[in-house]
N, C-alpha and C. Protein backbone atom coordinates (compact mmCIF):
# COMPACT_ATOMS: atom_id res chain seq x y z
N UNK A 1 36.90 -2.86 5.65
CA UNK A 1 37.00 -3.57 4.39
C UNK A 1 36.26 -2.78 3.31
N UNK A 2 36.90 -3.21 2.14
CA UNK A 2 36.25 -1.82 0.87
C UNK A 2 34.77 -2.55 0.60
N UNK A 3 33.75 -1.96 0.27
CA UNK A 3 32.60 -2.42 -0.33
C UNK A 3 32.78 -3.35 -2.02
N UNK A 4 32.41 -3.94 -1.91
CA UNK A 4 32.32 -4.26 -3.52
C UNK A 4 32.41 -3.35 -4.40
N UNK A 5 32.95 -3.04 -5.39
CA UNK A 5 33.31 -2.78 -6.59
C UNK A 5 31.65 -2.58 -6.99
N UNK A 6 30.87 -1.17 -7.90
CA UNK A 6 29.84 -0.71 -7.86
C UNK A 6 30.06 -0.45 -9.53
N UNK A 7 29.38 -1.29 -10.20
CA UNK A 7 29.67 -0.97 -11.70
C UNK A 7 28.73 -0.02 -12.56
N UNK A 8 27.52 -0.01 -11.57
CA UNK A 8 26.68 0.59 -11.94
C UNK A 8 26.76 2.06 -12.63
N UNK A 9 25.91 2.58 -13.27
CA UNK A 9 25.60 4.25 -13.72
C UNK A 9 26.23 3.94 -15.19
N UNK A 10 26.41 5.20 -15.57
CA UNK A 10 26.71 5.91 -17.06
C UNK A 10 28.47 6.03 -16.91
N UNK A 11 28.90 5.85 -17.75
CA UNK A 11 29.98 6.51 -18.43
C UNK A 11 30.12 7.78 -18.85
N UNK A 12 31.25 8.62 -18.34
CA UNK A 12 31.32 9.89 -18.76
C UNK A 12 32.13 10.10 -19.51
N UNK A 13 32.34 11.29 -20.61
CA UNK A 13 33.39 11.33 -21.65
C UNK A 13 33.48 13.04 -21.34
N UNK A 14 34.77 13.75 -21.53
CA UNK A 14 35.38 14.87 -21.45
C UNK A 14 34.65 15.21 -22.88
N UNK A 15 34.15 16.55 -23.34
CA UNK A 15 34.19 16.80 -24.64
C UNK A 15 35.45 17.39 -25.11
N UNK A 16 35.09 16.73 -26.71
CA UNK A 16 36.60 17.06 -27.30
C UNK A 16 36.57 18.31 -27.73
N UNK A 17 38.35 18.89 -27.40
CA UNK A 17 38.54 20.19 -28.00
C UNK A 17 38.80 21.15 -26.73
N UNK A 18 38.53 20.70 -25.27
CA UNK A 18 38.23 21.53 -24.47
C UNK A 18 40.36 21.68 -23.96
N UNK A 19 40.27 22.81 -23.69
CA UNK A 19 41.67 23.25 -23.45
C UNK A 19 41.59 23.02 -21.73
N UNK A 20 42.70 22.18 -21.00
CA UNK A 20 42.68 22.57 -19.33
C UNK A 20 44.01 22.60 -18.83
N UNK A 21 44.21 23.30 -18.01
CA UNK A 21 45.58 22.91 -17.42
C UNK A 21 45.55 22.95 -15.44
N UNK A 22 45.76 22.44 -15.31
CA UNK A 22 46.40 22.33 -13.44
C UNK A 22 47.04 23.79 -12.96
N UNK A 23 46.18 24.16 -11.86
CA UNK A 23 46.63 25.35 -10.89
C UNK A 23 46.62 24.99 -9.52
N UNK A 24 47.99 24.71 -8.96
CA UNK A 24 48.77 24.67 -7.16
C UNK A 24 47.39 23.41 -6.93
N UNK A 25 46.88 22.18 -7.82
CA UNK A 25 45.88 21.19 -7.50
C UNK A 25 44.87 21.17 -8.02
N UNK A 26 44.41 22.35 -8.61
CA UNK A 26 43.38 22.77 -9.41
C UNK A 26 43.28 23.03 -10.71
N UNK A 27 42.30 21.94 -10.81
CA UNK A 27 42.08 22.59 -13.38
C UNK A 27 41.14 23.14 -13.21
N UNK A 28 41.38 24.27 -14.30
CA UNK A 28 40.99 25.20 -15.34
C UNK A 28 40.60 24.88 -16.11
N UNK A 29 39.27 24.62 -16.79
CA UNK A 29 39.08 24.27 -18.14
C UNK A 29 38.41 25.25 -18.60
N UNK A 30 38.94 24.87 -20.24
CA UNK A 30 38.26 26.41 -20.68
C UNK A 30 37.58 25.52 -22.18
N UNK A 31 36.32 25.90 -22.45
CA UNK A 31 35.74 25.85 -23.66
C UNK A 31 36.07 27.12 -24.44
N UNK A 32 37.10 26.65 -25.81
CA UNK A 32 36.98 27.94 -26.83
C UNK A 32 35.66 28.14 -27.37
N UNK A 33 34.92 27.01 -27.51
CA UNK A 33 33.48 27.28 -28.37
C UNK A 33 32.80 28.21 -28.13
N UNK A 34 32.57 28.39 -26.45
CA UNK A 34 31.72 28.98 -25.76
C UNK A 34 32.61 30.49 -24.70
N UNK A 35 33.95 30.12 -24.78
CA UNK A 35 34.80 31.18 -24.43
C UNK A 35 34.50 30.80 -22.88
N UNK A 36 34.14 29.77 -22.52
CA UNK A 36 33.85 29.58 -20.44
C UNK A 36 34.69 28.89 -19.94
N UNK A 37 35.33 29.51 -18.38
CA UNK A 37 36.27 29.14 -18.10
C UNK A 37 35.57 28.44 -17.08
N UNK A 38 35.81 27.32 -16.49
CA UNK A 38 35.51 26.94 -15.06
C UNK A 38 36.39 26.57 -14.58
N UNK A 39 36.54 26.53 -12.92
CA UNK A 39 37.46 26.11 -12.46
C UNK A 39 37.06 24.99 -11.62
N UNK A 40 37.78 23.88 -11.27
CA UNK A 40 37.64 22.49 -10.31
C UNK A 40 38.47 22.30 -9.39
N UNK A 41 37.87 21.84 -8.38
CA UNK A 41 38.45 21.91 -7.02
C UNK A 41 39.43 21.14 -7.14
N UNK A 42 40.60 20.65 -5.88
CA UNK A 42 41.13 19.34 -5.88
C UNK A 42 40.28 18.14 -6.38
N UNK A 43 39.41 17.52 -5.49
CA UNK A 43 38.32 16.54 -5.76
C UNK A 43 37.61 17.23 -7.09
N UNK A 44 37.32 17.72 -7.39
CA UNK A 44 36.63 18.08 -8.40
C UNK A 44 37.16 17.33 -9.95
N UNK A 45 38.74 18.24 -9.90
CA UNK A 45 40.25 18.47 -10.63
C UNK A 45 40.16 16.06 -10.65
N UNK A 46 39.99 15.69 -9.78
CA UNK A 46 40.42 13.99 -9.82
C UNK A 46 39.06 13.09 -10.48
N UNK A 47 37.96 14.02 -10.02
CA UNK A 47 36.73 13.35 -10.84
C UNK A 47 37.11 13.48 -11.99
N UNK A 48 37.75 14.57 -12.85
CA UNK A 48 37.55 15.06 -13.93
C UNK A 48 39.16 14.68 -14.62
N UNK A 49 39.60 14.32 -14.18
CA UNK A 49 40.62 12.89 -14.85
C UNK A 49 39.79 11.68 -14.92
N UNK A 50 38.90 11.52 -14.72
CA UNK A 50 38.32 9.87 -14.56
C UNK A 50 37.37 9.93 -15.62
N UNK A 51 36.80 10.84 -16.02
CA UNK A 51 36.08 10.67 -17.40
C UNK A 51 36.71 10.54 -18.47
N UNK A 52 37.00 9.06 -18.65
CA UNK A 52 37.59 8.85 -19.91
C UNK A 52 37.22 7.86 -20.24
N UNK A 53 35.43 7.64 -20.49
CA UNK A 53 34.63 7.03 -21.39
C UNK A 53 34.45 5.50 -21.31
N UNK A 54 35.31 5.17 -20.40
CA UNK A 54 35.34 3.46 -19.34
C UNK A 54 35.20 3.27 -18.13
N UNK A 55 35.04 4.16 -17.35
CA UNK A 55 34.92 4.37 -16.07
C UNK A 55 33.90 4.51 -15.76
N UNK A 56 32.63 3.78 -14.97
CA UNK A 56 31.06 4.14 -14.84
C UNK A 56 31.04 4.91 -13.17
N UNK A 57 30.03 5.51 -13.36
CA UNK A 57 30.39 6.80 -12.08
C UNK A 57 30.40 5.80 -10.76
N UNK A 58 29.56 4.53 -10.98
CA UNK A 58 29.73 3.64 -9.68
C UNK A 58 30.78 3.14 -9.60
N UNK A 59 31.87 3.09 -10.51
CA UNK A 59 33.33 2.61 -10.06
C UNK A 59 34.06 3.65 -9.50
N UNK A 60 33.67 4.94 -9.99
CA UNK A 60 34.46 6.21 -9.62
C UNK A 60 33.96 6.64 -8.12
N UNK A 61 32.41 6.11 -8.00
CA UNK A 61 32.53 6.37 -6.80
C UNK A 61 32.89 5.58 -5.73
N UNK A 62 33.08 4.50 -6.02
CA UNK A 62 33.87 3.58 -5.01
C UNK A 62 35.33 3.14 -4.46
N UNK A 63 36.62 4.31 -5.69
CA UNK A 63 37.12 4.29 -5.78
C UNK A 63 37.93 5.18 -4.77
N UNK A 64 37.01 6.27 -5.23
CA UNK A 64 36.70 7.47 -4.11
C UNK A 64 36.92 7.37 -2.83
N UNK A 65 35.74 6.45 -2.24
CA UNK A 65 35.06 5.98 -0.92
C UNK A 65 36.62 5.74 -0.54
N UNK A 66 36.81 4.47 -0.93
CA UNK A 66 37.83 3.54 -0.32
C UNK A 66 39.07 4.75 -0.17
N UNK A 67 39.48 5.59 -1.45
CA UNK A 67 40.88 6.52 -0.98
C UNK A 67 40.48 7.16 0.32
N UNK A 68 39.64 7.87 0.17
CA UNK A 68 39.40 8.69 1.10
C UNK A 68 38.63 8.09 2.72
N UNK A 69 38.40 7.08 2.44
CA UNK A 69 37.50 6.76 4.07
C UNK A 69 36.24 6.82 4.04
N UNK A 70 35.18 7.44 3.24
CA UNK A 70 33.79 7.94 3.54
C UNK A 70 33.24 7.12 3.14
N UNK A 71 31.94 7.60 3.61
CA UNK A 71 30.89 6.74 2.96
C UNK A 71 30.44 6.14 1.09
N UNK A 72 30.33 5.85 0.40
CA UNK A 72 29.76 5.01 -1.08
C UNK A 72 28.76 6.15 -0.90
N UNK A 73 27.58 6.42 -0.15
CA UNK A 73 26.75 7.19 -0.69
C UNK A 73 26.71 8.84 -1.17
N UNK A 74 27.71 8.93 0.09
CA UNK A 74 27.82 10.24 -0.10
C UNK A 74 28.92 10.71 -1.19
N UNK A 75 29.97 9.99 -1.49
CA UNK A 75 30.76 10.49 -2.48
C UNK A 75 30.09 10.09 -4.07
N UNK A 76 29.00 9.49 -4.06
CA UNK A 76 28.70 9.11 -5.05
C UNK A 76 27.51 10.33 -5.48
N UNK A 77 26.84 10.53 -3.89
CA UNK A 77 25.87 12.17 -4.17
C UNK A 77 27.15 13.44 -5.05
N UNK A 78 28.36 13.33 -4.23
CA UNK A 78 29.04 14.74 -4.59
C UNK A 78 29.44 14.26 -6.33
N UNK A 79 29.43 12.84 -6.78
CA UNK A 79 30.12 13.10 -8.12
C UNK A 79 28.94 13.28 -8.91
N UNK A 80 27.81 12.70 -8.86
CA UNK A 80 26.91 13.32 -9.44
C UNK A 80 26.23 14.63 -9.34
N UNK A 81 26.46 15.26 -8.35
CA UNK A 81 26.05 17.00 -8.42
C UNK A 81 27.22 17.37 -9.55
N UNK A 82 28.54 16.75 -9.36
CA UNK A 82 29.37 17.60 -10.21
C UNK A 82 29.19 17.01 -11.92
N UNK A 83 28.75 15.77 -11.89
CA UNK A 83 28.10 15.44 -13.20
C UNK A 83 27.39 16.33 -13.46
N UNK A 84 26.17 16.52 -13.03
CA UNK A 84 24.96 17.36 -13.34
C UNK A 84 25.38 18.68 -13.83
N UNK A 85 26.50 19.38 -13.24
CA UNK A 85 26.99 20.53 -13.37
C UNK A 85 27.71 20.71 -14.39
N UNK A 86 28.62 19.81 -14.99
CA UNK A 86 29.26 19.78 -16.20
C UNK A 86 28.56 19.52 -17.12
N UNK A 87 27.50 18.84 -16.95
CA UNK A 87 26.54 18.65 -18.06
C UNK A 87 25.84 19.83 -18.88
N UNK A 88 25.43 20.26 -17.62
CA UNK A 88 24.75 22.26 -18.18
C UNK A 88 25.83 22.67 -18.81
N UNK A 89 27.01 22.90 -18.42
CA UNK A 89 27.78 23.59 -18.62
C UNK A 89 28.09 22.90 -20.31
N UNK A 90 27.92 21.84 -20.51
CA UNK A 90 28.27 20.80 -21.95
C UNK A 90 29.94 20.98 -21.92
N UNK A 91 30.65 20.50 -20.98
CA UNK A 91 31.85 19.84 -20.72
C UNK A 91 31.78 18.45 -20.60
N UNK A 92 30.72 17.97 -20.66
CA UNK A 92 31.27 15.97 -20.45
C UNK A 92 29.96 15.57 -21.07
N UNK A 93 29.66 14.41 -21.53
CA UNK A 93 28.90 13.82 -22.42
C UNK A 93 28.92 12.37 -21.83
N UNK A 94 27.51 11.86 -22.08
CA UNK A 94 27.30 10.55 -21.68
C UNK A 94 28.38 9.60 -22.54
N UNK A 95 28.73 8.64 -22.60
CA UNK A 95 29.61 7.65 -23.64
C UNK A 95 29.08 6.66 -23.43
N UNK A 96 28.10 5.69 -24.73
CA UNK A 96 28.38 5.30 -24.75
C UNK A 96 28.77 3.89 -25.91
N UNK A 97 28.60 2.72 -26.00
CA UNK A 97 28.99 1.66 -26.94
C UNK A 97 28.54 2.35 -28.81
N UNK A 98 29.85 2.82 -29.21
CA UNK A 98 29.79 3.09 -30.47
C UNK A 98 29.56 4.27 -30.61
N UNK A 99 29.90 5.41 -29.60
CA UNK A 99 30.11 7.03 -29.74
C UNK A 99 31.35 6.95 -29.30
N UNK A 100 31.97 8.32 -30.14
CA UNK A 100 33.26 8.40 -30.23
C UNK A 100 33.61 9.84 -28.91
């Protein structure tokens, strides 16, 4: 049975302007600002559809859990390493009530 629904954490937002497109499962995103390309895994590539500024990382990670079978804790460790990582990088931004 799925765990409860986890509303908890931050909201993430894509920054605007960033160019990406899909490769054989995998995005590419590229910052013109900064000229950096990164690339995202499958899982990576599905976190990074889900930042769209209504989604709190505890729904994303429960959403996760349940597709895939695993554990709530551990998919919720891997989306926040990849938070943390886009963050340095300034690809995604906290969102929230009354930022655009």
């Amino acid at each position: 049975m799925r765990e409860p629904p986890d509303s908890s954490g931050p909201v993430w937002k894509v920054k605007p302007g960033l160019g990406d497109a899909e490769l054989d499962g995998e995005r590419v995103v590229w910052d013109p600002a900064t000229g950096r390309l990164v690339r995202l895994d499958r899982i990576g590539s599905l976190i990074w559809g889900s930042f769209d500024g209504v989604t709190t990382t505890g729904e994303l990670a429960a959403d996760l859990a349940d597709v895939f079978g695993v554990s709530l804790a551990a998919v919720r460790a891997d989306v926040d390493a990849l938070v943390v990582r886009l963050l340095e990088l300034g690809l995604v931004s906290e969102h929230t009530d009354g930022s655009t």
